[in-house]
N, C-alpha and C. Protein backbone atom coordinates (compact mmCIF):
# COMPACT_ATOMS: atom_id res chain seq x y z
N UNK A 1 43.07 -35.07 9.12
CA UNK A 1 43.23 -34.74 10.53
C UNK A 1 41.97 -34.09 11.10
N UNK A 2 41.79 -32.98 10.57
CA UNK A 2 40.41 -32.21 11.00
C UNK A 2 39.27 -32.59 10.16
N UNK A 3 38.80 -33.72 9.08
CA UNK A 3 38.35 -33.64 7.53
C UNK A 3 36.87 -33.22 8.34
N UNK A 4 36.10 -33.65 9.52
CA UNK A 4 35.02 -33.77 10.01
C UNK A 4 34.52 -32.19 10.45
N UNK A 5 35.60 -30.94 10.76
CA UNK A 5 34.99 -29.62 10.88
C UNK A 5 34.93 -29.11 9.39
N UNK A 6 34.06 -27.68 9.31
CA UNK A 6 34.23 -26.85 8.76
C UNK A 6 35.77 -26.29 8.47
N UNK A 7 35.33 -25.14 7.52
CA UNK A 7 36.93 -24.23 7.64
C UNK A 7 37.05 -23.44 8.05
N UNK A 8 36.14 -23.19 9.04
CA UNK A 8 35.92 -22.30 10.27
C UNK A 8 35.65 -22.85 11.70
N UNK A 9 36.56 -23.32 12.71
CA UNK A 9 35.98 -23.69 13.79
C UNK A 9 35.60 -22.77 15.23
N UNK A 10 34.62 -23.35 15.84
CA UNK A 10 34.17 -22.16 16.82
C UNK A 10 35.72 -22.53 18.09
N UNK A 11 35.09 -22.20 19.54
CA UNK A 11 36.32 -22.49 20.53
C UNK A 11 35.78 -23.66 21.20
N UNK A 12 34.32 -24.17 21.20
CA UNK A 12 34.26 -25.26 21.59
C UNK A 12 34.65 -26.46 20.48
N UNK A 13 34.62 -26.44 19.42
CA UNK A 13 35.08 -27.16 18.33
C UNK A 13 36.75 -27.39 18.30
N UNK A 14 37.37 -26.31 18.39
CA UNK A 14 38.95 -26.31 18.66
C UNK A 14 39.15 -26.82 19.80
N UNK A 15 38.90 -26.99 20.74
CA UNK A 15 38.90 -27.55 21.99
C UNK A 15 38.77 -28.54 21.90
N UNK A 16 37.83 -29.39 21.24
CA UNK A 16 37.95 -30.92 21.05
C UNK A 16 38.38 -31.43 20.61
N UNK A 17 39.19 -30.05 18.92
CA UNK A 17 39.71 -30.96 18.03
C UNK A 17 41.34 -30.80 18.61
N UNK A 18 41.82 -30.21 19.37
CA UNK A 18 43.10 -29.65 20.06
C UNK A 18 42.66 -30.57 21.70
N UNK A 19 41.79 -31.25 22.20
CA UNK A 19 42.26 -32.45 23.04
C UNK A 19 42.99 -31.26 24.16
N UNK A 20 41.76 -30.07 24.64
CA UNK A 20 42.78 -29.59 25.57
C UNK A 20 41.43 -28.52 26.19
N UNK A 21 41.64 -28.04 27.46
CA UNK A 21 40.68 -26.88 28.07
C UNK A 21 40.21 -25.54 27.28
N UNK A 22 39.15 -25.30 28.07
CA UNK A 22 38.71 -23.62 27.13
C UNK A 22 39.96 -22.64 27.79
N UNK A 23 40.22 -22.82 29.14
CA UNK A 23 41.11 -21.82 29.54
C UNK A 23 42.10 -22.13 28.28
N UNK A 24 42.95 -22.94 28.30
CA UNK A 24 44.26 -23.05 27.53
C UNK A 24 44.34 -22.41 26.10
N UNK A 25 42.62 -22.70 26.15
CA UNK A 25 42.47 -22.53 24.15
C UNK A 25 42.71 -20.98 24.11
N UNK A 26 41.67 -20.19 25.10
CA UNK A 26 41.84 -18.92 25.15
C UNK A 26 43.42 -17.81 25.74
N UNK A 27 44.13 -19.13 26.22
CA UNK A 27 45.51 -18.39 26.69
C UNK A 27 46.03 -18.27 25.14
N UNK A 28 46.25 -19.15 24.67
CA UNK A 28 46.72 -19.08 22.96
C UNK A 28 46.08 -18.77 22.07
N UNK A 29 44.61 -18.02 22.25
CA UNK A 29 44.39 -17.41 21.54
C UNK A 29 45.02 -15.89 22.03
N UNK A 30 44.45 -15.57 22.93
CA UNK A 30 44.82 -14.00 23.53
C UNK A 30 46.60 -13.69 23.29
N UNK A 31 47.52 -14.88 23.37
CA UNK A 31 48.52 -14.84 23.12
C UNK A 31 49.31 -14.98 21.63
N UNK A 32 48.43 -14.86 20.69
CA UNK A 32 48.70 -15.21 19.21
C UNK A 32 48.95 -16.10 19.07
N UNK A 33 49.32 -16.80 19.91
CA UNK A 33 50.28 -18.35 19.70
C UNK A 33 49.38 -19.32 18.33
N UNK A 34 48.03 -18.91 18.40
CA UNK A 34 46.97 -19.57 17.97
C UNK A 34 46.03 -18.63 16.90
N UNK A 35 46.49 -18.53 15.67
CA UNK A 35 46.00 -17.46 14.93
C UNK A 35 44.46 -17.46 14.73
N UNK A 36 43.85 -16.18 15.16
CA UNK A 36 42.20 -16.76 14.96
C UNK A 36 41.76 -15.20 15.16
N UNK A 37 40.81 -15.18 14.46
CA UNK A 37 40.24 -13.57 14.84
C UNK A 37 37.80 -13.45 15.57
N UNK A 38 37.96 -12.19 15.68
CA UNK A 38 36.98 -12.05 16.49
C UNK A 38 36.08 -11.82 16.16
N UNK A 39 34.60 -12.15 16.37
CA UNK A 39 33.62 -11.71 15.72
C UNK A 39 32.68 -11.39 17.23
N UNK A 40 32.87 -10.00 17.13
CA UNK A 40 32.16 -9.86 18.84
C UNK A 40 32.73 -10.39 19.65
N UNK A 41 32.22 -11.24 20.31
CA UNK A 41 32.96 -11.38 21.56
C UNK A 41 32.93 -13.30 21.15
N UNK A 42 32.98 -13.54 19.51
CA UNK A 42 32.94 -14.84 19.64
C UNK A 42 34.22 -15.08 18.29
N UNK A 43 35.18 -15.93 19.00
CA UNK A 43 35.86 -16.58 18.29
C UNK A 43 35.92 -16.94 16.93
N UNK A 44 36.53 -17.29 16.57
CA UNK A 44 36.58 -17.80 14.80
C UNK A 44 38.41 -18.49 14.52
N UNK A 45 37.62 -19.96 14.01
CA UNK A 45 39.54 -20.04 14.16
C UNK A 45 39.74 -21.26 12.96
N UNK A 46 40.50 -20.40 11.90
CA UNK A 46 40.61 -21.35 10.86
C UNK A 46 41.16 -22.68 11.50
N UNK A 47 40.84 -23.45 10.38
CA UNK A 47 41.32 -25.14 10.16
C UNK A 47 42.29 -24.89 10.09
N UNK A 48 42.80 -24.26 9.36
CA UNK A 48 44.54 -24.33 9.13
C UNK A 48 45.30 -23.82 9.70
N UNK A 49 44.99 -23.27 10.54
CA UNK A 49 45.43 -22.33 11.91
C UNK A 49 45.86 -23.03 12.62
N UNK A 50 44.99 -24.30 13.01
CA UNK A 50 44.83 -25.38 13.94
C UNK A 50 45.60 -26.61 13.43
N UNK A 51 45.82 -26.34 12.03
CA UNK A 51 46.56 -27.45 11.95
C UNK A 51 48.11 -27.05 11.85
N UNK A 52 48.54 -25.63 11.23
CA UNK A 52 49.61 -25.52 11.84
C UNK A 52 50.06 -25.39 13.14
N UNK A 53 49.10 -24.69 14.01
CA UNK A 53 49.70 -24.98 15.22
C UNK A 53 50.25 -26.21 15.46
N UNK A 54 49.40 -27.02 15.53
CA UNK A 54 49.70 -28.61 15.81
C UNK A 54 51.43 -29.32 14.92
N UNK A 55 51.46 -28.67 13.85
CA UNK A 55 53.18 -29.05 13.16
C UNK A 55 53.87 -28.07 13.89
N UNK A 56 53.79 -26.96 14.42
CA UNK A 56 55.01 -25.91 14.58
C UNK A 56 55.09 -26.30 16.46
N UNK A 57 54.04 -26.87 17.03
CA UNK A 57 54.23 -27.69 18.09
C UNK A 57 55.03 -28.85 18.15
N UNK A 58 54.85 -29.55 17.31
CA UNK A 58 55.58 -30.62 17.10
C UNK A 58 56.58 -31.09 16.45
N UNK A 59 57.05 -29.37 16.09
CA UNK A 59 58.50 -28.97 15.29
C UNK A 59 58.61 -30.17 13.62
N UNK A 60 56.71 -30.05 13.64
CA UNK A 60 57.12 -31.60 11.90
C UNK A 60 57.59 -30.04 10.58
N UNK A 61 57.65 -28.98 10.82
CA UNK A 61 57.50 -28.18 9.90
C UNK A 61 58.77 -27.43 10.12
């Protein structure tokens, strides 16, 4: 699904690989919805973060 990032993606990277806006990315991040933590004022957001989101969205889990 993701095999082409790292196991760390930035928020422009999640954004492309999530097929969706920076606003949105950052509503679900600021909202936990989207587990990812901070490094300064710059993002960090596991692969697998991103890929569960994507099953617990789509209720496959």
């Amino acid at each position: 699904m993701l095999e082409q990032y790292d196991d760390l993606l930035t928020a422009e990277e999640a954004c492309e690989a999530l097929k969706m806006g920076k606003n949105a990315l950052y509503a679900l991040l600021g909202s936990g919805e989207l587990k990812a933590f901070r490094n300064g004022r710059v993002w960090r957001i596991p692969k697998e973060a991103v890929i569960e989101f994507v099953y617990t969205r789509c209720r496959l889990k």
